[in-house]
Protein backbone atom coordinates (compact mmCIF):
# COMPACT_ATOMS: atom_id res chain seq x y z
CA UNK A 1 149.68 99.97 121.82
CA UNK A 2 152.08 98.14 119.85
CA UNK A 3 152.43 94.58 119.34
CA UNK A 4 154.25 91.98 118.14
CA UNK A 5 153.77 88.44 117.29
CA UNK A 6 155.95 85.66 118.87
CA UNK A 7 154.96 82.32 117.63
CA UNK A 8 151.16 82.20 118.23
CA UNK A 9 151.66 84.46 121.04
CA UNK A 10 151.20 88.36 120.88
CA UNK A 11 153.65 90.81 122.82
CA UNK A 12 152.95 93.98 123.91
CA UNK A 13 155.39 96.46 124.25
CA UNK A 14 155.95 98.62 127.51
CA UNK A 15 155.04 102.77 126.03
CA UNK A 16 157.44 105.56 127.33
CA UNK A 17 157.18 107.75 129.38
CA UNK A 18 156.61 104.89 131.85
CA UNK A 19 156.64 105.44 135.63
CA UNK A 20 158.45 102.29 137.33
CA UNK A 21 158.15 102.87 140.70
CA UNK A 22 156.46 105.13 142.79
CA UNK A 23 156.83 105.39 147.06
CA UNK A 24 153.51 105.33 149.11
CA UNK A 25 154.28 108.34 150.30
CA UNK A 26 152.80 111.07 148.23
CA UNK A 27 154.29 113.71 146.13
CA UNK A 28 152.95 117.29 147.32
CA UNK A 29 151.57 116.03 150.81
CA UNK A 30 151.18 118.93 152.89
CA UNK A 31 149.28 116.97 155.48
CA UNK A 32 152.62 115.41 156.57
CA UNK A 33 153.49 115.90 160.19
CA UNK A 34 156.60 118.10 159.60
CA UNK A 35 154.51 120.63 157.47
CA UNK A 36 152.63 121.63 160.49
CA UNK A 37 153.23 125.06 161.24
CA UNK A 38 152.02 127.65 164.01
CA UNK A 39 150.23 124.79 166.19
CA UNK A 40 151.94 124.98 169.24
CA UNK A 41 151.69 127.52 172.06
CA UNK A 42 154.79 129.21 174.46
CA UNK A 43 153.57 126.87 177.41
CA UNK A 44 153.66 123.62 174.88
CA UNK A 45 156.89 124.50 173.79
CA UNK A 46 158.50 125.01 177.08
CA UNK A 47 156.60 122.17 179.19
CA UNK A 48 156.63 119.37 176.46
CA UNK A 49 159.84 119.88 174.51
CA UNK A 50 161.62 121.91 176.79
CA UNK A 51 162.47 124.85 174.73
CA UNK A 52 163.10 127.50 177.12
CA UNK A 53 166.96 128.21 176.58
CA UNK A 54 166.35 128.92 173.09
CA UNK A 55 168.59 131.80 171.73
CA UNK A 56 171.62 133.40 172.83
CA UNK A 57 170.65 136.31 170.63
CA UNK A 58 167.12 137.11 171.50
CA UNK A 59 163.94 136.04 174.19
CA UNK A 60 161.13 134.44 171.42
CA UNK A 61 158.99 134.45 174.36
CA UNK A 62 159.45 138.01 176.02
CA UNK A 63 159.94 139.96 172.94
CA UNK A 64 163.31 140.86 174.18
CA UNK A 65 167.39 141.31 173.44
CA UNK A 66 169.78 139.26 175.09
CA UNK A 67 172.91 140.59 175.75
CA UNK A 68 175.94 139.88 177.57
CA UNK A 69 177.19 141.39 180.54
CA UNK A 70 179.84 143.55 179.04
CA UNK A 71 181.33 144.87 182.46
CA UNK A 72 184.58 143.10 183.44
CA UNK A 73 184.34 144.28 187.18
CA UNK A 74 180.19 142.95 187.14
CA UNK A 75 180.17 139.97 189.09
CA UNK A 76 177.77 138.62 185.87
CA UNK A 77 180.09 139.66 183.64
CA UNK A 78 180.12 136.60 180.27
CA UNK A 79 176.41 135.42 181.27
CA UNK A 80 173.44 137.18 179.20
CA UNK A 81 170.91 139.08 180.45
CA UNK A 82 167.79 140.48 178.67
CA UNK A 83 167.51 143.92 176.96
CA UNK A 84 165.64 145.97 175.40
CA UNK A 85 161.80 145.18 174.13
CA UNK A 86 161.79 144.21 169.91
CA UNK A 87 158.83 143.70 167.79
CA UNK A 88 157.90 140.31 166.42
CA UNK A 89 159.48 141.18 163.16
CA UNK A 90 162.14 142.10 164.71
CA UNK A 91 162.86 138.71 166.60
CA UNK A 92 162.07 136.94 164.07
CA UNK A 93 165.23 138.65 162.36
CA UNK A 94 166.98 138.31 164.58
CA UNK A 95 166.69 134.42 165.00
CA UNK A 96 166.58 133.56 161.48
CA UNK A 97 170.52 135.46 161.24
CA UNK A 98 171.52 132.94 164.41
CA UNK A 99 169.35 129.94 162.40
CA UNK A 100 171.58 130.78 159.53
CA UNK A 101 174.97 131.78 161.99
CA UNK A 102 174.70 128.04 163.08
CA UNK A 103 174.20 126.23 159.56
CA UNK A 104 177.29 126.78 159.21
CA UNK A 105 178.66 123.66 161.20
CA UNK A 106 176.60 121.38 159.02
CA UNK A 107 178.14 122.53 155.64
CA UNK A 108 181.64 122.90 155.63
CA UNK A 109 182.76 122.39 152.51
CA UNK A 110 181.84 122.03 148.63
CA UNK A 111 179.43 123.38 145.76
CA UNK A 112 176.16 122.63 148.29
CA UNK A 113 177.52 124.54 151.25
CA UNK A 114 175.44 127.70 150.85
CA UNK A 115 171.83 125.68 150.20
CA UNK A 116 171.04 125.63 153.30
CA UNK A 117 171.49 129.27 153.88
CA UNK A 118 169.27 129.85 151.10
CA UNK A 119 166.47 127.33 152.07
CA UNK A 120 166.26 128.80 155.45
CA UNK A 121 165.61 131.89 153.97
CA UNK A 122 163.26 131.05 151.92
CA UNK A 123 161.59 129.83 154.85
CA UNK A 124 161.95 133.58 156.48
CA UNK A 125 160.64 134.97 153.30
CA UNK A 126 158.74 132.45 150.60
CA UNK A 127 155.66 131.37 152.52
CA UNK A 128 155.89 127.98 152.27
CA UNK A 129 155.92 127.81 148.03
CA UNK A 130 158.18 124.71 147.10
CA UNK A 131 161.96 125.15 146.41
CA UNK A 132 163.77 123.87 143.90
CA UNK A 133 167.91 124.35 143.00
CA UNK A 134 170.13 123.86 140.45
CA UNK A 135 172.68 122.60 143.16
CA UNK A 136 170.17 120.13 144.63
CA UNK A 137 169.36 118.63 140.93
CA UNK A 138 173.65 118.29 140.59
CA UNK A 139 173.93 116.85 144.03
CA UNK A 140 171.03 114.40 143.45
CA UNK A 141 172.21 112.96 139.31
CA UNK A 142 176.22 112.96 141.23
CA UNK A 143 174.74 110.93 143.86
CA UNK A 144 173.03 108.06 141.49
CA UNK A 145 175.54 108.55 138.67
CA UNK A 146 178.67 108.00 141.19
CA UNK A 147 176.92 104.89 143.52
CA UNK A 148 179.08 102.57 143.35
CA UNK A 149 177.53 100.15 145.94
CA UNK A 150 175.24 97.12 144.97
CA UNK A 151 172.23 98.55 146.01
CA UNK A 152 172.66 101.09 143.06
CA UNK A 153 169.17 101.54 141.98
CA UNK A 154 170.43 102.45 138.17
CA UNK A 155 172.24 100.01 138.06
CA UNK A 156 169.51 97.22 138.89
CA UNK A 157 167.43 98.96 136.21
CA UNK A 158 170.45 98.60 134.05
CA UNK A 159 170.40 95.00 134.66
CA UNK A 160 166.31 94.53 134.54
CA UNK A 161 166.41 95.98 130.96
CA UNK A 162 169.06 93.76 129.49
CA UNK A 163 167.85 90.87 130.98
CA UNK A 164 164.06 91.42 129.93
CA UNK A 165 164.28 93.35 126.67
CA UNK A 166 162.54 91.68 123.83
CA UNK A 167 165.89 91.42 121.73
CA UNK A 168 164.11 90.14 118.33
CA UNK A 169 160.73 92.18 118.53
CA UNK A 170 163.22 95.30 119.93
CA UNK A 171 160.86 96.15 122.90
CA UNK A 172 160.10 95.97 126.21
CA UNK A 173 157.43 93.74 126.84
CA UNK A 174 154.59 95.56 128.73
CA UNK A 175 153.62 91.98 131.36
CA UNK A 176 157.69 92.34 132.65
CA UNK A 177 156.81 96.09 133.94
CA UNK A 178 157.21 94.81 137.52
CA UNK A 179 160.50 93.60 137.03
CA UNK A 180 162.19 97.09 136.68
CA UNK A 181 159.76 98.26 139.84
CA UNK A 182 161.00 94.91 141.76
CA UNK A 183 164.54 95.66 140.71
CA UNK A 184 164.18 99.10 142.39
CA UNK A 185 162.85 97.68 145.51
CA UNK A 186 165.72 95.52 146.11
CA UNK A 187 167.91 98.42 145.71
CA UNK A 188 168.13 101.56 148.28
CA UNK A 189 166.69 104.74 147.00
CA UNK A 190 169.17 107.78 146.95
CA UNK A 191 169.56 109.07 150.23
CA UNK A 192 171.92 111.59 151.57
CA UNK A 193 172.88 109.96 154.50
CA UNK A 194 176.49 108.87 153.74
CA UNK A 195 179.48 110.23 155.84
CA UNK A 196 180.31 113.24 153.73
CA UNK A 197 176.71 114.53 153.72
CA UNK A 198 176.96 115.37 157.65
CA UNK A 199 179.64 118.19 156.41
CA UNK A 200 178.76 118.89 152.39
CA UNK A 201 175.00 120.52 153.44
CA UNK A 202 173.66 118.07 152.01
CA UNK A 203 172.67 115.79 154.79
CA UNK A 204 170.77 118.93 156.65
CA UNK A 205 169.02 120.33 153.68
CA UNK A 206 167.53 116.79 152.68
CA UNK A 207 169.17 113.81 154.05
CA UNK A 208 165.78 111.75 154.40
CA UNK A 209 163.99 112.45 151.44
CA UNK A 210 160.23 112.14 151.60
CA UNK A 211 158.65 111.12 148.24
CA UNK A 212 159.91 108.99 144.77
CA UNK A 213 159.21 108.58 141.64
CA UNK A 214 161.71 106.28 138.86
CA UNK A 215 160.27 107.45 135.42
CA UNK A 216 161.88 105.75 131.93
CA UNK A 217 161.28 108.43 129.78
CA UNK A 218 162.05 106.39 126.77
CA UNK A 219 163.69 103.30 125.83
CA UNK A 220 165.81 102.77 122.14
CA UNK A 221 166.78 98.99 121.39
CA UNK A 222 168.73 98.87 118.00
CA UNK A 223 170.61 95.52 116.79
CA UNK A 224 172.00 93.70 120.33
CA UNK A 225 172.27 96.97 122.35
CA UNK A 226 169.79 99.66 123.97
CA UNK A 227 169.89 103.11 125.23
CA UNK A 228 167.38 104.19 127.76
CA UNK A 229 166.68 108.03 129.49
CA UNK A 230 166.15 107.38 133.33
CA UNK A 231 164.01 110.04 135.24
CA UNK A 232 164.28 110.50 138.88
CA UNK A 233 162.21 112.90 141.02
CA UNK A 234 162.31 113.02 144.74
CA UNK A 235 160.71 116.10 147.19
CA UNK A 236 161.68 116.32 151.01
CA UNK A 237 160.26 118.60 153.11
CA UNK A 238 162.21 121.05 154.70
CA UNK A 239 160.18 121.07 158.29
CA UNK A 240 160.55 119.65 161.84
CA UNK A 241 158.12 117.51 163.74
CA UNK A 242 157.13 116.74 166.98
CA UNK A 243 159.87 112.76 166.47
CA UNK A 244 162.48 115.43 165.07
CA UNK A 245 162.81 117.62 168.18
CA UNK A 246 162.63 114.90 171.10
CA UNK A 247 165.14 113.11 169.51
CA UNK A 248 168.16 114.20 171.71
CA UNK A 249 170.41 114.38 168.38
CA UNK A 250 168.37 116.85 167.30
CA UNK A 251 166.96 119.17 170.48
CA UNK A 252 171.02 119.12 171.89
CA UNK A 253 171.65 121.74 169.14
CA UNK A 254 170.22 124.93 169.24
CA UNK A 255 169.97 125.36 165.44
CA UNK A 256 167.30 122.91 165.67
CA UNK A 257 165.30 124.55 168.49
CA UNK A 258 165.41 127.96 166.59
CA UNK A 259 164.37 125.72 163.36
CA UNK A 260 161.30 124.17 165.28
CA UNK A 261 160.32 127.43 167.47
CA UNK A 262 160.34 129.42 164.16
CA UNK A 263 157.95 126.90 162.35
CA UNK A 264 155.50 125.97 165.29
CA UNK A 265 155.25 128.85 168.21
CA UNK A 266 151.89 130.22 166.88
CA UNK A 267 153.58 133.82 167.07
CA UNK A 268 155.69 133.22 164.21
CA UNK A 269 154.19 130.47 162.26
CA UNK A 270 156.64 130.76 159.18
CA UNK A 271 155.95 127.99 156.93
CA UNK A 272 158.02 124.65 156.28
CA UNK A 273 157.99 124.06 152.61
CA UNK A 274 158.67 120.93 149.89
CA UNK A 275 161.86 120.49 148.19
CA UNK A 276 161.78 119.17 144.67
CA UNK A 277 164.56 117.60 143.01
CA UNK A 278 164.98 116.19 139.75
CA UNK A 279 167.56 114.29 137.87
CA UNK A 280 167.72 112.91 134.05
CA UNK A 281 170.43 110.13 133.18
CA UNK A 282 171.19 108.50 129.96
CA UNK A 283 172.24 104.45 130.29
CA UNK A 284 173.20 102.18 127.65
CA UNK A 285 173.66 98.30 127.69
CA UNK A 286 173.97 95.43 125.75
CA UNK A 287 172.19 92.09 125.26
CA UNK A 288 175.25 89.73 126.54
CA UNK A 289 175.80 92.05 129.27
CA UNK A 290 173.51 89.86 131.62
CA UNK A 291 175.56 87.02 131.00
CA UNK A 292 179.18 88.02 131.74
């Protein structure tokens, strides 16, 4: 530990890599109520949330094909009937195309439009190991980098430093660590829950995000100016619980009820899984900034 003498008192400066902030919730918690998978039965699914019209491609519960009426002269002719038997496997297909068919409406446009393709099928196929993207790393260090607003989190770290930085010993001192951790709380955490995440694919492959963690990775003060390396790292979970599908936004849309029949009807059982992201910025400041 270094420090530095100030009169007859003795500073010690903050080391790097230094964690700032941290949320209660827990990186890696797979005890979280949306990473519950294959819990609930057909008759719990049906009789407490209601799932019965699940599909328009395929019966979950009776193994079956749904198909259309394809007779123009059959008094059912445009309504769907079942067909023939499938396997499990074969369902399960089957659903996971429609989960995917229907993403579609959530992710219009942009660079993140496919992600959610790809994280529902690494649901279908990567048994619940965590997921990671180079697209979801952009899309997070765009989101900070570009925040404009006054709850900027970088930006009140931006302001903590300047303000606090030892100018003459050229440190941070270590006892003003809970400034830059205050700062943060009085700011709001990246999110993607702004307009243009309902139709990027961002707002259905994370919007919440679950856990946080603000890391300086290291800190350079030189003359009346510093430049600092800023680590974010956030994980979501991509997973539905029991709040998700009661809410009526949620159950009124089909690609949720696939979503949460796929995860929790003990016949399929296929794994919700954790999303990490990760972004690294580089800020700079001044010592009179704080005062203009």
């Amino acid at each position: 530990m270094d420090h530095y003498a100030q009169g007859s008192d003795t500073v010690s400066a903050l080391q790097f890599p230094c964690t700032i902030f941290a949320t209660q919730k827990r990186m890696d918690d797979y005890s979280a109520s949306d990473m519950l998978c294959g819990d609930l039965s057909e008759s719990q699914l049906k009789t407490q949330f209601h799932l019965v019209d699940v599909s328009t491609r395929a019966n979950p519960y009776s193994l079956t094909k749904i198909t259309p009426f394809s007779q123009p002269q059959s008094m059912f002719y445009g309504s769907r009937g079942e067909g023939e038997k499938i396997s499990r496997q074969q369902c399960a297909e089957i659903l996971f195309d429609e989960f995917r068919h229907l993403s579609q409406s959530f992710s219009l446009y942009g660079p993140y439009k496919s992600l959610i393709k790809k994280m529902i099928t690494h649901m279908q196929n990567g048994e619940g190991a965590p997921f990671s993207s180079m697209y979801l790393d952009s899309a997070l260090k765009e989101h900070i980098v570009n925040d404009r607003t006054e709850n900027n989190t970088l930006a009140k770290i931006q302001r903590a430093l300047t303000e606090k930085i030892d100018w003459a010993a050229h440190i941070y001192p270590e006892d003003e660590k809970d400034v830059l951790r205050n700062a943060i709380l009085d700011g709001k955490l990246p999110k993607f829950d702004r307009y243009q995440d309902t139709i990027n694919g961002m707002g259905i492959t994370v919007h919440d995000t679950w856990a946080t963690q603000i890391i300086v990775k290291s800190l350079n003060v030189s003359n009346d100016s510093y430049r600092a390396v800023i680590q974010y790292k956030i994980q979501d979970h991509f997973g539905l619980d029991v709040d998700d599908i009661t809410k009526a936004k949620f159950s009124i849309f089909r690609f949720f009820r696939i979503w949460f029949l796929l995860q929790r009807y003990d016949l399929f059982s296929f794994k919700p899984f954790i999303t990490n992201m990760e972004a690294t910025i580089q800020i700079s400041g001044e010592r009179n900034e704080s005062k203009k």
